[in-house]
Protein backbone atom coordinates (compact mmCIF):
# COMPACT_ATOMS: atom_id res chain seq x y z
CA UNK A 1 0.00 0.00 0.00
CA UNK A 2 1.34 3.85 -1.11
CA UNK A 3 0.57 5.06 2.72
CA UNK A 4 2.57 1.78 4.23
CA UNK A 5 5.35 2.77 2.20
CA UNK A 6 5.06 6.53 3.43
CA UNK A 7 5.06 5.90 6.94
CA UNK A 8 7.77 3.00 7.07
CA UNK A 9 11.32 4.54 7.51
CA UNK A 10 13.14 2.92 4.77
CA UNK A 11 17.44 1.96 5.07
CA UNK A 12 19.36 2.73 3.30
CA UNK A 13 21.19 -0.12 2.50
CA UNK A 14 24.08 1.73 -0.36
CA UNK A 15 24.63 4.40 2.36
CA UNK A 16 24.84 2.03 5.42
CA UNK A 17 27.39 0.08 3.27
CA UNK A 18 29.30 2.79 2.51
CA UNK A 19 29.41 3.65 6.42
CA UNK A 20 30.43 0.45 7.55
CA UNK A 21 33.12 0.23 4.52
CA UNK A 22 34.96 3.46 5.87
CA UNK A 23 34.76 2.54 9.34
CA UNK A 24 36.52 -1.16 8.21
CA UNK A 25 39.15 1.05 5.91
CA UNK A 26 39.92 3.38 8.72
CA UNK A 27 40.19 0.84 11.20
CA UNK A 28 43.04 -0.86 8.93
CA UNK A 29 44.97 2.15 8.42
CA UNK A 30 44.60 3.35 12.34
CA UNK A 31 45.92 -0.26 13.20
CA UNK A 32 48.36 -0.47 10.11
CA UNK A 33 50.35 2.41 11.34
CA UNK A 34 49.25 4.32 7.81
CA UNK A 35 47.72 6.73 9.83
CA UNK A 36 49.65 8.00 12.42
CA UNK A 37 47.63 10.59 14.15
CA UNK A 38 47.91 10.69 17.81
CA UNK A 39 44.77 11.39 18.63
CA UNK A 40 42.38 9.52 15.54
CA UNK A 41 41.87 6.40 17.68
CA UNK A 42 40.34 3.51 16.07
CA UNK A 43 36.35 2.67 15.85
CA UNK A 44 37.10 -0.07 18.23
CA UNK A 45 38.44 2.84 20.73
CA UNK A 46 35.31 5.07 19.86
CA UNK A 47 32.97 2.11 20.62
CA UNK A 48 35.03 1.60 23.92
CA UNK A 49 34.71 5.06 24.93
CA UNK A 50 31.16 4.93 23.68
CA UNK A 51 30.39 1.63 26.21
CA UNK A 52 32.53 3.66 29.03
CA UNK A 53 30.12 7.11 28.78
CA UNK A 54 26.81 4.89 28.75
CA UNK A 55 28.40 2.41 31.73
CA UNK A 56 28.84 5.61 34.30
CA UNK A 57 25.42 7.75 33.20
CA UNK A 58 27.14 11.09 32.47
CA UNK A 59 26.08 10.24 28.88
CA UNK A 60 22.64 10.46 29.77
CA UNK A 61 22.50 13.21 31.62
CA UNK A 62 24.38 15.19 29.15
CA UNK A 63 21.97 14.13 26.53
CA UNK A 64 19.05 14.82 28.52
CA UNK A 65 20.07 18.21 28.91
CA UNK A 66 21.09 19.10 24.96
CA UNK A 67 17.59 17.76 24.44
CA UNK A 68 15.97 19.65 26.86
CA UNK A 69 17.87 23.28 25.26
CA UNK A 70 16.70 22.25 21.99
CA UNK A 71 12.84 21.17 22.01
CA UNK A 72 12.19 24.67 24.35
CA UNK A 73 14.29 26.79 21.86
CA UNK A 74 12.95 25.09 19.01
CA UNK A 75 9.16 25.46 20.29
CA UNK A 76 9.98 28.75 21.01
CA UNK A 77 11.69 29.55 17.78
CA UNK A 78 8.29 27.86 16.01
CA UNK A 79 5.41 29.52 17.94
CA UNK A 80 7.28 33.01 17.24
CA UNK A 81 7.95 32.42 13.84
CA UNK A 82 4.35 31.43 12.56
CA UNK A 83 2.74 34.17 14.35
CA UNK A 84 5.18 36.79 12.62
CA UNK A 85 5.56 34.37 9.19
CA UNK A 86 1.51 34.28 9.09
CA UNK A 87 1.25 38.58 9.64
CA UNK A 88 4.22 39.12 7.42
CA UNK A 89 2.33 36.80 4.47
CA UNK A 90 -1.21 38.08 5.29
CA UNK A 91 -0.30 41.72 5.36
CA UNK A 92 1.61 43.04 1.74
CA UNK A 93 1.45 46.95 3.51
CA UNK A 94 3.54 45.26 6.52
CA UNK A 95 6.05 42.85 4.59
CA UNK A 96 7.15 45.85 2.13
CA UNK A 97 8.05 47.58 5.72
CA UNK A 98 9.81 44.25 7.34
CA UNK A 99 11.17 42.67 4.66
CA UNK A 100 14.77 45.21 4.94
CA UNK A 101 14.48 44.67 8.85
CA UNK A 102 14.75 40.83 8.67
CA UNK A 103 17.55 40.68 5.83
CA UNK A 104 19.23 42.56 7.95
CA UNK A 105 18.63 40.45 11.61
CA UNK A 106 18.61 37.13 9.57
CA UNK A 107 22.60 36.93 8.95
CA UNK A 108 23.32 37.61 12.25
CA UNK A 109 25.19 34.17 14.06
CA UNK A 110 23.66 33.06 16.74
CA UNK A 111 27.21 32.72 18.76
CA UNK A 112 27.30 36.38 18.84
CA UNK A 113 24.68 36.51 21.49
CA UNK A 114 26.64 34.76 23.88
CA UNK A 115 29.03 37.70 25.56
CA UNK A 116 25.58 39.39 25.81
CA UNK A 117 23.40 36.01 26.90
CA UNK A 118 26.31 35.44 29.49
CA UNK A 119 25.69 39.11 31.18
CA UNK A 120 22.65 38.49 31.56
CA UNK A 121 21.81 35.21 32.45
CA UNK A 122 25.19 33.53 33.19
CA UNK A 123 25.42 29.77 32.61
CA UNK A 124 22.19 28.78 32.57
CA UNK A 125 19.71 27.08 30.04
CA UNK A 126 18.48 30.87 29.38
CA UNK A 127 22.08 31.48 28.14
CA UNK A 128 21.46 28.42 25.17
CA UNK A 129 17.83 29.24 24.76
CA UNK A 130 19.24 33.16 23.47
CA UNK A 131 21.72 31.45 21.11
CA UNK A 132 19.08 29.35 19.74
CA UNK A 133 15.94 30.92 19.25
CA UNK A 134 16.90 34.23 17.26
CA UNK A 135 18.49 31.94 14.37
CA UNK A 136 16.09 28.84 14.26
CA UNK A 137 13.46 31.58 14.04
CA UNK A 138 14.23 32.79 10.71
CA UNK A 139 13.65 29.34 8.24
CA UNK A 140 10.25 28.88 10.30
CA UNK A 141 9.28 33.12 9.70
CA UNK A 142 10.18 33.07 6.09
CA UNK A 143 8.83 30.08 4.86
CA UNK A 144 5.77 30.59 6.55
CA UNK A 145 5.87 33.94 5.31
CA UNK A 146 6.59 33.07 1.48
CA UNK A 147 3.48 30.12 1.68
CA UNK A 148 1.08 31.80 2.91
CA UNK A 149 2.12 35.16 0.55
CA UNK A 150 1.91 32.51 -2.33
CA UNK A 151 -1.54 31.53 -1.56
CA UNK A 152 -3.41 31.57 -4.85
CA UNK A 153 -6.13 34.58 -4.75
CA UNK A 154 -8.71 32.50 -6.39
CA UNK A 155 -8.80 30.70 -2.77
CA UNK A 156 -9.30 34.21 -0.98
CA UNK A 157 -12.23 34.21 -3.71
CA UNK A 158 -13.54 30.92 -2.34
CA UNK A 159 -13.15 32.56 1.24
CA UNK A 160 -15.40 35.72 0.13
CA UNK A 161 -18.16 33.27 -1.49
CA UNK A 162 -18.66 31.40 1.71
CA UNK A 163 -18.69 34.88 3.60
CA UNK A 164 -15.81 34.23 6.03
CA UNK A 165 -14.56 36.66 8.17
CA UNK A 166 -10.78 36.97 8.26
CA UNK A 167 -9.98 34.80 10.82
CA UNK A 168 -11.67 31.57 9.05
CA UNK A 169 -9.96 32.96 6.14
CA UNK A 170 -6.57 32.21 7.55
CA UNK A 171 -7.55 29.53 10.04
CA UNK A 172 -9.76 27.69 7.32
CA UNK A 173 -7.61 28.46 3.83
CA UNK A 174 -4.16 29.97 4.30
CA UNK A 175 -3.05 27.70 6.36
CA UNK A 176 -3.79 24.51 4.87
CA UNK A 177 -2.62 26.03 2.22
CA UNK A 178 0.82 27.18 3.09
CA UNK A 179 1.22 24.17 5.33
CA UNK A 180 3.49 22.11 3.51
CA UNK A 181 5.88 25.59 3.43
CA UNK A 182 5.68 25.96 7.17
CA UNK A 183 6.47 22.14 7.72
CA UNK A 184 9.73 22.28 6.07
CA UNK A 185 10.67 25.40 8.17
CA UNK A 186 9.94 23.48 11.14
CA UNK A 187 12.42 20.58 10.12
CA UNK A 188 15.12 22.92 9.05
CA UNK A 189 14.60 25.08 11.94
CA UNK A 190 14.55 21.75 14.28
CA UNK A 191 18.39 20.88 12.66
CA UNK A 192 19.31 24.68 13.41
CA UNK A 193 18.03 24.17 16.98
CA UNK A 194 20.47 21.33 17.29
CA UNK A 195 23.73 22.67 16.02
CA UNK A 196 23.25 25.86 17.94
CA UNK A 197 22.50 24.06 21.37
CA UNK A 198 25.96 22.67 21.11
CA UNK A 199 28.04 25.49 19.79
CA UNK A 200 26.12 27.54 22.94
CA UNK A 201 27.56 24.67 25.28
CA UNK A 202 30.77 24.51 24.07
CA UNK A 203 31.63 28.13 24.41
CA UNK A 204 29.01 29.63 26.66
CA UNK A 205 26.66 26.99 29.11
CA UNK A 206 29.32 24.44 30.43
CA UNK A 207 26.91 21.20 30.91
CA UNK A 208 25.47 19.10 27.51
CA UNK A 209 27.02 17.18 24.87
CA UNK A 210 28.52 19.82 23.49
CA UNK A 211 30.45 20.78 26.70
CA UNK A 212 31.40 16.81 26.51
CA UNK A 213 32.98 17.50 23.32
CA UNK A 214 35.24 19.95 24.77
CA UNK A 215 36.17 18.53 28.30
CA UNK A 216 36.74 14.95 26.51
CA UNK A 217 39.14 16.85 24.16
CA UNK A 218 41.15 19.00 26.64
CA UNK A 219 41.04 15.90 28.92
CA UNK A 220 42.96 14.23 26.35
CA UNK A 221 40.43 11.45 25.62
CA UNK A 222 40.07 11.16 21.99
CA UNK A 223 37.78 7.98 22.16
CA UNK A 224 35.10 9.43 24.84
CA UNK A 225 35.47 12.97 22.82
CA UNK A 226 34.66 10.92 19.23
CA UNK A 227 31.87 8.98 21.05
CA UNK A 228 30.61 12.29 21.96
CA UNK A 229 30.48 13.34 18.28
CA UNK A 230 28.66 10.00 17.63
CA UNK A 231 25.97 10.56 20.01
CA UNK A 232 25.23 14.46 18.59
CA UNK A 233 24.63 12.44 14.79
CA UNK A 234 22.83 10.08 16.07
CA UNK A 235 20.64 12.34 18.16
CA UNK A 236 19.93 14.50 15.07
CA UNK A 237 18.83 11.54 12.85
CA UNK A 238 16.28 11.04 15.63
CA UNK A 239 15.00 14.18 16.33
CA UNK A 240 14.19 14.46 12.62
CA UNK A 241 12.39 11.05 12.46
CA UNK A 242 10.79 11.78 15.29
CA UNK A 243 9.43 15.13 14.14
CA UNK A 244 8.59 13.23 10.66
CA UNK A 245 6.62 10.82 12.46
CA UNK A 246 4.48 13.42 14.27
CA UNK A 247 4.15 15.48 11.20
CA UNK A 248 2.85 12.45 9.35
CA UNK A 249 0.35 11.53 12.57
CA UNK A 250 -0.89 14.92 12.08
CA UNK A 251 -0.95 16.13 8.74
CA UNK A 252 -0.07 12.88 6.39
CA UNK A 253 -1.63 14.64 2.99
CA UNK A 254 1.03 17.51 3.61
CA UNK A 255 3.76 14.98 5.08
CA UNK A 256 4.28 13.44 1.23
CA UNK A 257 5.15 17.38 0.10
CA UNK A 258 8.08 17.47 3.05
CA UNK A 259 9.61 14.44 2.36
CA UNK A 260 12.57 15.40 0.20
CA UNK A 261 13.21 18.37 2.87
């Protein structure tokens, strides 16, 4: 069945391969003395060090907190950004007087927040939430923005034959319509979230994987500090299935138009 097929996450068996392929190669160069390095341990090591974090628990609590920064900054970062997105898109009079405001903001890294973030809150989850929100805000603002500007008018048409008011117009016909727009800002917005969580920890909130990263690496523990890396993939791949999963629970007609996100 088509919808089977949709909702089943399918392996990929060529990539996979390929994975497990440069994982054998670089194990046989690590151990062959090609590559002398003295800090690229082997995947063996990394799997050690990986078995090691999970065996004393600071792996999950490290974890737990990265996911804890990004879900609120993300939520945040959403819920801010489809308000604006859906006023920017609704109202032509008010994007022509935004539109130089955001090109401006949008470049802006989120890292530079932290001196500031740091004054104010310290090191605190408050610190991480500053360095994520502003920047995972912008995919979710302008794509909602650009679908629901790119509404076809004939639909606003439809809206004035039934005699909605404004509000069903945009609850009952924008929306829908620019949803499959607004779902792929969510998903890039959700990766965003991520990678700014653990620059914030590495350099601003010491606690998290990314503060792992750098006390593994000035601890001199290569393995734990590459297991560390291995755990931040992994978590990404999961946060985006996950947030696949729900957006095909919830909206599976627009789920087929976000797929190749």
């Amino acid at each position: 069945m088509p919808s089977t097929a949709i909702r089943t996450a399918r392996i990929n068996g060529p990539g996979l391969l390929t994975i497990v392929v440069c994982a054998l190669l670089w194990e046989v160069l690590v151990r062959g003395g090609v590559i002398q390095y003295s800090y690229l341990p082997a995947p063996t090591a990394i799997l050690a060090g990986l078995y090691e974090l999970l065996s004393t628990g600071q792996l999950w609590a490290d974890t737990a907190h990265t996911l804890q920064a990004v879900i609120m900054g993300w939520a945040i970062a959403v819920a801010t950004g489809i308000a604006l997105g859906l006023m920017l898109g609704v109202s032509p009079m008010l994007r022509r007087y935004s539109l130089a405001s955001i090109e401006v903001l949008r470049p802006m890294p989120g890292i530079a927040f932290v001196p500031v973030a740091l004054l104010l809150f310290g090191f605190s989850l408050k610190t991480e939430l500053v360095v994520i929100v502003l920047p995972a805000l912008w995919p979710v603002l302008i794509n909602t923005m650009g679908g629901v500007a790119g509404v076809h008018p004939r639909l606003f048409e439809v809206g004035a034959t039934f005699r909605l008011s404004r509000a069903s117009v945009v609850v009952k016909i924008v929306i829908p319509a620019a949803l499959p727009s607004i779902l792929v800002g969510l998903r890039l917005s959700l990766t965003l979230a991520l990678v700014l969580a653990i620059v914030a920890e590495m350099v601003g909130n010491p606690t998290g994987l990314g503060y792992a990263v750098v006390r593994d690496q000035q601890a001199l523990r290569p393995a734990l500090m590459f297991a560390d890396v291995i755990v931040i993939g992994i978590l990404g791949i999961l946060l985006n299935q996950a947030l696949m999963q729900l957006i095909w629970w919830l909206f599976p007609a627009a789920s087929r138009r976000t797929r190749g996100a």
